[in-house]
C-alpha atoms as a PDB file:
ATOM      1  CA  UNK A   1      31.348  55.373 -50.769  1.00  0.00           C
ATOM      2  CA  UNK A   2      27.148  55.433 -50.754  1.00  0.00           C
ATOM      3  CA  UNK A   3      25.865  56.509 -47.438  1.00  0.00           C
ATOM      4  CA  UNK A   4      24.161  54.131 -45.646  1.00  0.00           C
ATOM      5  CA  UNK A   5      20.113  54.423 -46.088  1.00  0.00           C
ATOM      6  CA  UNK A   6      18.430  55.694 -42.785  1.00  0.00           C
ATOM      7  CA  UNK A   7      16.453  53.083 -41.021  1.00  0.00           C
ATOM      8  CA  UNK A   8      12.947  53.830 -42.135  1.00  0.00           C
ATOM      9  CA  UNK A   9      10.633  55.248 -38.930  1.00  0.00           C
ATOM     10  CA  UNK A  10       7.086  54.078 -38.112  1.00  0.00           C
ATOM     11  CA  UNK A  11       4.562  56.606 -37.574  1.00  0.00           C
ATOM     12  CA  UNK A  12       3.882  56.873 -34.346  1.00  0.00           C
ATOM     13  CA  UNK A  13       0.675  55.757 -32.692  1.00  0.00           C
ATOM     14  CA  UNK A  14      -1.893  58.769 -31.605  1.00  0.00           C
ATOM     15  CA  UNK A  15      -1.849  59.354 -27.954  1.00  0.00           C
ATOM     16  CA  UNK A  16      -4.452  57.645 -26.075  1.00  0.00           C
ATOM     17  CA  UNK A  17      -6.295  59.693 -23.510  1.00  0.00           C
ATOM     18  CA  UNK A  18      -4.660  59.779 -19.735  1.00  0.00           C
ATOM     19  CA  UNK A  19      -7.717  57.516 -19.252  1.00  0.00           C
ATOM     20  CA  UNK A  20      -7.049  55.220 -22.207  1.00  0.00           C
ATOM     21  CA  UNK A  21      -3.348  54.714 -21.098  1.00  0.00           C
ATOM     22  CA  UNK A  22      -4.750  53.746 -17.308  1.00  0.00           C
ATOM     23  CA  UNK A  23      -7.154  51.179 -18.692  1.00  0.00           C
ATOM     24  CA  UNK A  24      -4.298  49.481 -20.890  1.00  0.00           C
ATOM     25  CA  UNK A  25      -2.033  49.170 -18.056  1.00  0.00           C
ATOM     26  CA  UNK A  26      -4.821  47.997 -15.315  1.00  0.00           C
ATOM     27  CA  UNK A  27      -5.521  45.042 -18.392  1.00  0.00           C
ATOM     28  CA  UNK A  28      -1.706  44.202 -18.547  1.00  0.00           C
ATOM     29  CA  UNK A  29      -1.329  44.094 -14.467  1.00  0.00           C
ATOM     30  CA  UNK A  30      -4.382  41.904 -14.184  1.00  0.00           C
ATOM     31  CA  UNK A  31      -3.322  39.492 -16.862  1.00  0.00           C
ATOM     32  CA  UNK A  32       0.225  39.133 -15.437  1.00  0.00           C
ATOM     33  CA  UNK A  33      -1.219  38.124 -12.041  1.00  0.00           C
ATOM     34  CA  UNK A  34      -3.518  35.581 -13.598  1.00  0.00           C
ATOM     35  CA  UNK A  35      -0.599  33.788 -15.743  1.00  0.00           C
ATOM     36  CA  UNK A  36       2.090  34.308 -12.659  1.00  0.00           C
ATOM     37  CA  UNK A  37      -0.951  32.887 -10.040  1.00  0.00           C
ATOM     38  CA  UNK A  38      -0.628  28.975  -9.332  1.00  0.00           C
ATOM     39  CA  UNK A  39      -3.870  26.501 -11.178  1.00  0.00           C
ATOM     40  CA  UNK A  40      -6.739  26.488  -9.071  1.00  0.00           C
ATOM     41  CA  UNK A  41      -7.266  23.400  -6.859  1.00  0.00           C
ATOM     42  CA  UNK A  42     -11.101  22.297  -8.021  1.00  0.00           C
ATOM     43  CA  UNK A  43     -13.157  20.131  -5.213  1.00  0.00           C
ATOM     44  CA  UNK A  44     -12.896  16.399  -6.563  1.00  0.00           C
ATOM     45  CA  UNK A  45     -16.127  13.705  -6.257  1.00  0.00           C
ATOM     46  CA  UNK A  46     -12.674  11.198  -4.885  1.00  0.00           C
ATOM     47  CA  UNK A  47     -11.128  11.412  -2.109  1.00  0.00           C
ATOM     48  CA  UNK A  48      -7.501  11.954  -2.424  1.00  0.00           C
ATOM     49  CA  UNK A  49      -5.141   9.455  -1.914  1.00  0.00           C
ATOM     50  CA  UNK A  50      -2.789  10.021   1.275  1.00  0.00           C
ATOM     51  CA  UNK A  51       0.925  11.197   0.449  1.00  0.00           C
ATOM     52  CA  UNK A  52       3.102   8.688  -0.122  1.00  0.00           C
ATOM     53  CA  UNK A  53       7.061   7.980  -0.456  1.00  0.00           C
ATOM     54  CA  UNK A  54       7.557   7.398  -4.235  1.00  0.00           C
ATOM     55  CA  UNK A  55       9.664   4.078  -3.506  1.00  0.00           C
ATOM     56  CA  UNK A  56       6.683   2.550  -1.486  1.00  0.00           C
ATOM     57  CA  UNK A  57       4.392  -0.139  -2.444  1.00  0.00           C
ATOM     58  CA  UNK A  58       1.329   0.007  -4.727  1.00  0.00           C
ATOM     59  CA  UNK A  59      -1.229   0.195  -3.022  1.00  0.00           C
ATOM     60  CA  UNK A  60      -5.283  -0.700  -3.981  1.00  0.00           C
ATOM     61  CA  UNK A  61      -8.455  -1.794  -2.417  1.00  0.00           C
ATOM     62  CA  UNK A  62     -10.002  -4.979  -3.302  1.00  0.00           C
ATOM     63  CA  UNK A  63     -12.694  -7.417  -2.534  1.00  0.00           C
ATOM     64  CA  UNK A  64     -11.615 -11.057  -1.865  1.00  0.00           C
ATOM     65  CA  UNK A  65     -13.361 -13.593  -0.100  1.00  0.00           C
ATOM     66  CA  UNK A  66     -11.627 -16.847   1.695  1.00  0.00           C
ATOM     67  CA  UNK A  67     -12.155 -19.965   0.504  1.00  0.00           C
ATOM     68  CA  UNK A  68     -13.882 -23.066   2.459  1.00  0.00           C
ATOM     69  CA  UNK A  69     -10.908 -24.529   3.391  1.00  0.00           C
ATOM     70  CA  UNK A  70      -9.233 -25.536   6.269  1.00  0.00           C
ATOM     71  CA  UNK A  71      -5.381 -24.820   7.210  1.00  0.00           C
ATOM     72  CA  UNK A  72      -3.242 -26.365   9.980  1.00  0.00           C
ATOM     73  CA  UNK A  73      -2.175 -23.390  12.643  1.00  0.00           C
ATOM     74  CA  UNK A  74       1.396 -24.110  14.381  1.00  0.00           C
ATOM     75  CA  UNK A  75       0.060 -25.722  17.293  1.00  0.00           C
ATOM     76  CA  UNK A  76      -1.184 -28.484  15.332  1.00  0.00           C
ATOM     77  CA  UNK A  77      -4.755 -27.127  15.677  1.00  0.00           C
ATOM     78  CA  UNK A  78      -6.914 -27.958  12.355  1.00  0.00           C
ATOM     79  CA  UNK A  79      -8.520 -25.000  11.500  1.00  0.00           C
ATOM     80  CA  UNK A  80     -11.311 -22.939   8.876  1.00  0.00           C
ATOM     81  CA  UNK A  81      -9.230 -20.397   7.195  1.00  0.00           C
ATOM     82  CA  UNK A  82     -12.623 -18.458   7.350  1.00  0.00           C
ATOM     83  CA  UNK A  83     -13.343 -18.520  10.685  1.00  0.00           C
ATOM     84  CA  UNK A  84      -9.853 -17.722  11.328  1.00  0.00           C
ATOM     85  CA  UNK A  85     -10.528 -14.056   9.577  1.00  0.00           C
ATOM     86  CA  UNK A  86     -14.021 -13.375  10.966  1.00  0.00           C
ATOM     87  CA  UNK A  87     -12.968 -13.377  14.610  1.00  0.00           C
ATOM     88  CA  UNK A  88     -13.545  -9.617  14.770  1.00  0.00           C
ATOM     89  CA  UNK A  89      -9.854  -8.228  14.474  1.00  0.00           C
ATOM     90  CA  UNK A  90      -8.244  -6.276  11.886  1.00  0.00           C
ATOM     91  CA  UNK A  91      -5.871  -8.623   9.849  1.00  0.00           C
ATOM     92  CA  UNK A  92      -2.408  -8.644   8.780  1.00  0.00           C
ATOM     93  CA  UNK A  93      -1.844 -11.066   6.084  1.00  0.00           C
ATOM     94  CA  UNK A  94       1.260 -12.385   3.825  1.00  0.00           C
ATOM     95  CA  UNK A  95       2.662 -15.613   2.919  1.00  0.00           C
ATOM     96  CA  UNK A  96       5.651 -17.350   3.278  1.00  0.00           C
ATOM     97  CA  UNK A  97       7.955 -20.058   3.240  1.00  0.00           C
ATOM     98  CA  UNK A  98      10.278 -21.475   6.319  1.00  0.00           C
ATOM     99  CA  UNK A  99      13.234 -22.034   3.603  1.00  0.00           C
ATOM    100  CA  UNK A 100      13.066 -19.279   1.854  1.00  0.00           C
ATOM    101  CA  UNK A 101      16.560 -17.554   1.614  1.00  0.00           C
ATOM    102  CA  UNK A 102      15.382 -14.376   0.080  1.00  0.00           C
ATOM    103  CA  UNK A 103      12.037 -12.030   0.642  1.00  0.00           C
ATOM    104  CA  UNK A 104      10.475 -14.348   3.308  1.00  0.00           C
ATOM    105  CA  UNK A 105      12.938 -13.756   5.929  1.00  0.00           C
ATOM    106  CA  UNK A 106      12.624  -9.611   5.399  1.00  0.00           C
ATOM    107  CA  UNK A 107       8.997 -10.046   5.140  1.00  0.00           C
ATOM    108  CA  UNK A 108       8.880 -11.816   8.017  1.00  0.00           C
ATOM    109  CA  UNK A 109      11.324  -9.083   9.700  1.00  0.00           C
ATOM    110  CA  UNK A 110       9.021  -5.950   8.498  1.00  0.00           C
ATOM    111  CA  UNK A 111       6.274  -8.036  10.439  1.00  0.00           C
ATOM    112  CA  UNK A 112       8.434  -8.091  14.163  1.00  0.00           C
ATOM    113  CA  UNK A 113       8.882  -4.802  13.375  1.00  0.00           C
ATOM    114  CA  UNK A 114       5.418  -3.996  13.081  1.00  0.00           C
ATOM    115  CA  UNK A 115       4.221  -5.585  16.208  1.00  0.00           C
ATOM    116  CA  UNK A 116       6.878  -4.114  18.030  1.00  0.00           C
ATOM    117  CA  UNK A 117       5.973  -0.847  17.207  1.00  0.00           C
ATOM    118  CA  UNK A 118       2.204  -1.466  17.940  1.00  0.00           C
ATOM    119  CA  UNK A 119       3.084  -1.703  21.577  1.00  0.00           C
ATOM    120  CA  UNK A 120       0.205  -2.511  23.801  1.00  0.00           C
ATOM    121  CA  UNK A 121      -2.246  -2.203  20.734  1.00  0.00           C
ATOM    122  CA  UNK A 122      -0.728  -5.531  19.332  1.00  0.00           C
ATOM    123  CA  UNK A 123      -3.088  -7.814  20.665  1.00  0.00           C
ATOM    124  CA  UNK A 124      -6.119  -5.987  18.924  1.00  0.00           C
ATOM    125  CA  UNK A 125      -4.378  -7.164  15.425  1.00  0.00           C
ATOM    126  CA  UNK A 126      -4.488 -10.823  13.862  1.00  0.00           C
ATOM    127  CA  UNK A 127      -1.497 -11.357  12.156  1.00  0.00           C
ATOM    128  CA  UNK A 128      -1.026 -14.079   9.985  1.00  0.00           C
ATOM    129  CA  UNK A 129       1.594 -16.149   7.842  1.00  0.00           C
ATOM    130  CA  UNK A 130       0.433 -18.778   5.228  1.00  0.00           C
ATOM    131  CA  UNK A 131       2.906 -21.021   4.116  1.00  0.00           C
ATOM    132  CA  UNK A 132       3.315 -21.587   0.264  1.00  0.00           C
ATOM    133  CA  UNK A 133       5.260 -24.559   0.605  1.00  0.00           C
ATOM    134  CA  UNK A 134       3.088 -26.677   3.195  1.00  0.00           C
ATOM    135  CA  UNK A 135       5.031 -30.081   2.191  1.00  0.00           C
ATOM    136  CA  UNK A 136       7.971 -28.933   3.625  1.00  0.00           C
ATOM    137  CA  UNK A 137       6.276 -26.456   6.704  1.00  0.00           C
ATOM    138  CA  UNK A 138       5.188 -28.435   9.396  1.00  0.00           C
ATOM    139  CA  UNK A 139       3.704 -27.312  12.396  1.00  0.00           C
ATOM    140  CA  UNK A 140       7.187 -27.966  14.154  1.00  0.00           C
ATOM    141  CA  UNK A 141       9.244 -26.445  11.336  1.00  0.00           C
ATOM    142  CA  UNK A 142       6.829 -23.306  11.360  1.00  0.00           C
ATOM    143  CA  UNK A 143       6.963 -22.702  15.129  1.00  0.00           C
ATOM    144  CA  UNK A 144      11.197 -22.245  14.994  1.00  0.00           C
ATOM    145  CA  UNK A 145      10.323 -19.943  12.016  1.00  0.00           C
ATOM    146  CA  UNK A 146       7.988 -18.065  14.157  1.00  0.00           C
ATOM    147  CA  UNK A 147      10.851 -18.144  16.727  1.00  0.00           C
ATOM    148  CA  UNK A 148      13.127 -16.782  14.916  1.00  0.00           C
ATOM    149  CA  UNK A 149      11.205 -13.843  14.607  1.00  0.00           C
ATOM    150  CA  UNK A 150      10.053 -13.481  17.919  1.00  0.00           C
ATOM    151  CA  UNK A 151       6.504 -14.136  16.978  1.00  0.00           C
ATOM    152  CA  UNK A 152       3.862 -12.495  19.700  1.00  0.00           C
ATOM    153  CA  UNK A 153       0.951 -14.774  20.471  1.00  0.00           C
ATOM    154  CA  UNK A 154      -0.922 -12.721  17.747  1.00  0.00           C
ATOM    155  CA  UNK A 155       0.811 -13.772  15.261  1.00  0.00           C
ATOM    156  CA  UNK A 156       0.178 -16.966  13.868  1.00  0.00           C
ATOM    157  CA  UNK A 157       1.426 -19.262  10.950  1.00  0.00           C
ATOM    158  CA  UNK A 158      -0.240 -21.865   8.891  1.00  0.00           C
ATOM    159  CA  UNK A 159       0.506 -24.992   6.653  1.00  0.00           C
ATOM    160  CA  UNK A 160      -2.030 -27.703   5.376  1.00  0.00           C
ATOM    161  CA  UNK A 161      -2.348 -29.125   2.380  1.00  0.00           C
ATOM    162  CA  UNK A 162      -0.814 -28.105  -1.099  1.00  0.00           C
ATOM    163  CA  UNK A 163      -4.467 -27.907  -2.054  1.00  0.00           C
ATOM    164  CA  UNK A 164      -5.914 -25.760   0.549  1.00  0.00           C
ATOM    165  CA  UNK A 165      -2.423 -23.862   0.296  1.00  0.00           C
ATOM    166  CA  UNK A 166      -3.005 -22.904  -3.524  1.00  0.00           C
ATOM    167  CA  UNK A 167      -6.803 -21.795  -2.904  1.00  0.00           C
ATOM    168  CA  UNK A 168      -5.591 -19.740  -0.662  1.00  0.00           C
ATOM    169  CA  UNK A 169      -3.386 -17.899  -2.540  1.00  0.00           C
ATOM    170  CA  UNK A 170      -5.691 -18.193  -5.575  1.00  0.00           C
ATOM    171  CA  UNK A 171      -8.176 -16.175  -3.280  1.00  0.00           C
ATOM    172  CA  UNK A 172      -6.059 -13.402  -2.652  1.00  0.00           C
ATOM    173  CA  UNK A 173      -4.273 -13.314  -6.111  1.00  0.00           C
ATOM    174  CA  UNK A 174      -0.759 -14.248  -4.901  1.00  0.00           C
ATOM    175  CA  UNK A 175      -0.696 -17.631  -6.297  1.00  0.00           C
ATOM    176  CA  UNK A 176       2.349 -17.712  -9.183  1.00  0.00           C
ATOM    177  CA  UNK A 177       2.694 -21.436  -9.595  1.00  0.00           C
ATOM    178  CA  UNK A 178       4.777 -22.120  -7.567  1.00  0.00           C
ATOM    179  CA  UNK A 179       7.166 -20.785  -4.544  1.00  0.00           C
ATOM    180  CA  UNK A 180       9.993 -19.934  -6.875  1.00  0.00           C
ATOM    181  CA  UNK A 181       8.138 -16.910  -7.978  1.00  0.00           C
ATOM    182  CA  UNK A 182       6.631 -15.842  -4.992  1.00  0.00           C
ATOM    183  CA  UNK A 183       4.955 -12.438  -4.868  1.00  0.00           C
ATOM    184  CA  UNK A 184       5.821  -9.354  -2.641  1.00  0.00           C
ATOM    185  CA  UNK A 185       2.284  -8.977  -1.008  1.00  0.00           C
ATOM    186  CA  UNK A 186       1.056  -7.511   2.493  1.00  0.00           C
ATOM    187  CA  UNK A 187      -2.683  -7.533   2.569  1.00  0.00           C
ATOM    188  CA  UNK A 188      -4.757  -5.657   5.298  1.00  0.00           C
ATOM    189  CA  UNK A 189      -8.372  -5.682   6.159  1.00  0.00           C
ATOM    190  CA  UNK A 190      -9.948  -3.159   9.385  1.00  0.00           C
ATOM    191  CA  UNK A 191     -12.418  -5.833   9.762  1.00  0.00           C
ATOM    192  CA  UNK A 192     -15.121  -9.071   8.725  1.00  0.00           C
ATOM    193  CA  UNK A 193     -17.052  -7.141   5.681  1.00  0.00           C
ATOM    194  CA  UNK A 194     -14.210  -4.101   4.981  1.00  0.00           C
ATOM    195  CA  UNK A 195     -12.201  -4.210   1.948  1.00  0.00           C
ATOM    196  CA  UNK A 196      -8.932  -5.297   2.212  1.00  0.00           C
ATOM    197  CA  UNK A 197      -6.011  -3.038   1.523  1.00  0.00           C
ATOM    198  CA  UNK A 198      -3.357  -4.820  -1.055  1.00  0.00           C
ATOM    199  CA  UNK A 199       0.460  -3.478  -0.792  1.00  0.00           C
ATOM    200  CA  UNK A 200       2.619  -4.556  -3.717  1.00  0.00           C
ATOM    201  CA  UNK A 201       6.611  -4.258  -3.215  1.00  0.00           C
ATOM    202  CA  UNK A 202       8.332  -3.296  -0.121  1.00  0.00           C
ATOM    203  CA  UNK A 203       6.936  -1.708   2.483  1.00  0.00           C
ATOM    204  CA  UNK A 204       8.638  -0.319   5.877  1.00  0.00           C
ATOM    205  CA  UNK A 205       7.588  -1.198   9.327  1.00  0.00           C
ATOM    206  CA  UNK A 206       6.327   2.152   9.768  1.00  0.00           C
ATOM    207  CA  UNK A 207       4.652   2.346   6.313  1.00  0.00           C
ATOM    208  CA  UNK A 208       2.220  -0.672   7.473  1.00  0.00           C
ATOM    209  CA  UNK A 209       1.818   0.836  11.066  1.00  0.00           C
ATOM    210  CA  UNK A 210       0.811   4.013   9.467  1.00  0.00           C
ATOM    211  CA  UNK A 211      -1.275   2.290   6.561  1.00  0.00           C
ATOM    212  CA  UNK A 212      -2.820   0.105   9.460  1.00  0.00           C
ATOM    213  CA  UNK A 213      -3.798   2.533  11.915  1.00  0.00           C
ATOM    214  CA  UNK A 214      -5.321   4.472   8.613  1.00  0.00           C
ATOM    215  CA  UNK A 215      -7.117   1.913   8.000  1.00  0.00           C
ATOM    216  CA  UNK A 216      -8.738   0.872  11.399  1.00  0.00           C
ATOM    217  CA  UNK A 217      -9.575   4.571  11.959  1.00  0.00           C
ATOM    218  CA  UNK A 218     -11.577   4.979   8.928  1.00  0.00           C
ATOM    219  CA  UNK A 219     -13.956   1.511   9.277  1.00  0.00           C
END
């Protein structure tokens, strides 16, 4: 039976100075902090967005400007849909339709909610409610709607013509051609001149209070 060869042995290495070994390890001890240490957080020319839950609502800023047209409130009262925003109040906006069996009515809901939550600071908001289906929404038919959500005097609905209806939503990018595919859209503005704050999907009662008291402290 042949033995086996030996493994073969490396020469050792010459032995550093005390010093030399003291240097080496000082290098290693350093590096291993670096690559265990978390990134560094650099100082960025944006400010960062606020934390959000990862199932809420898109959220952007954009510019939009009302058209010249004029909308029928609840109480029958023909009105400028631009004078209606420039009365000095932060607005709450979204639109809607009274037969609407699906999103409308939570919508709707999330904005009860909201006021009720407000409190006393509820009557420095204007909330409002455009209908995309002003055919069918009267003035009448929107005032039960409004009922049914227990509407504060703050809140206020519109109809008007299919016309004005459509520029309206045109203006603030909602329109989808038609109320079958209506779009999930809150819209927020601090005030006459401010950017408005667009939140796409759901969004919780005390998501918008949060996002609206945000909002109205930073104008």
């Amino acid at each position: 039976m042949i033995a086996p060869s030996p493994p073969s042995v490396r020469p050792l290495p010459r032995s550093p100075s005390m010093g030399g070994v003291l240097g080496r390890l000082a290098a290693l001890a350093a590096a291993t902090v670096l690559a265990l240490a978390p990134p560094a957080t650099f100082a960025s020319a944006e400010a960062p967005a606020p934390a959000r839950e990862a199932s809420g609502p898109k959220r952007s800023f954009r510019e939009y400007a009302p058209p010249s047209v004029r909308l029928v409130r609840a109480d029958g009262k023909v009105v400028s849909l631009a004078d209606e925003m420039d009365d000095g109040r932060p607005i709450v906006l979204n639109f809607i339709f009274t037969t609407c069996t699906s999103i409308c009515p939570l919508m709707s809901s999330i904005f009860e909610q909201f006021e009720q939550r407000l409190g006393p600071d509820a009557d420095k908001v204007h909330l409002m409610s455009i209908s995309i289906d002003p055919e069918h929404d009267t003035p009448a038919r929107l005032v039960e709607y409004a009922r049914r959500f227990h509407a504060g005097p703050e809140w206020q609905h519109y109809t008007g013509t299919l016309d004005a209806s459509v520029a309206a939503q045109r203006a603030f990018d909602v329109y989808r051609g038609g109320k079958m595919s209506h779009s999930l859209v809150t819209l927020l503005r601090a005030g006459p001149g401010k950017p408005w704050l667009r939140l796409e999907g759901w969004v919780t009662p005390d998501q918008l209070v949060r996002d609206y008291r945000e909002l109205v402290a930073a104008r």
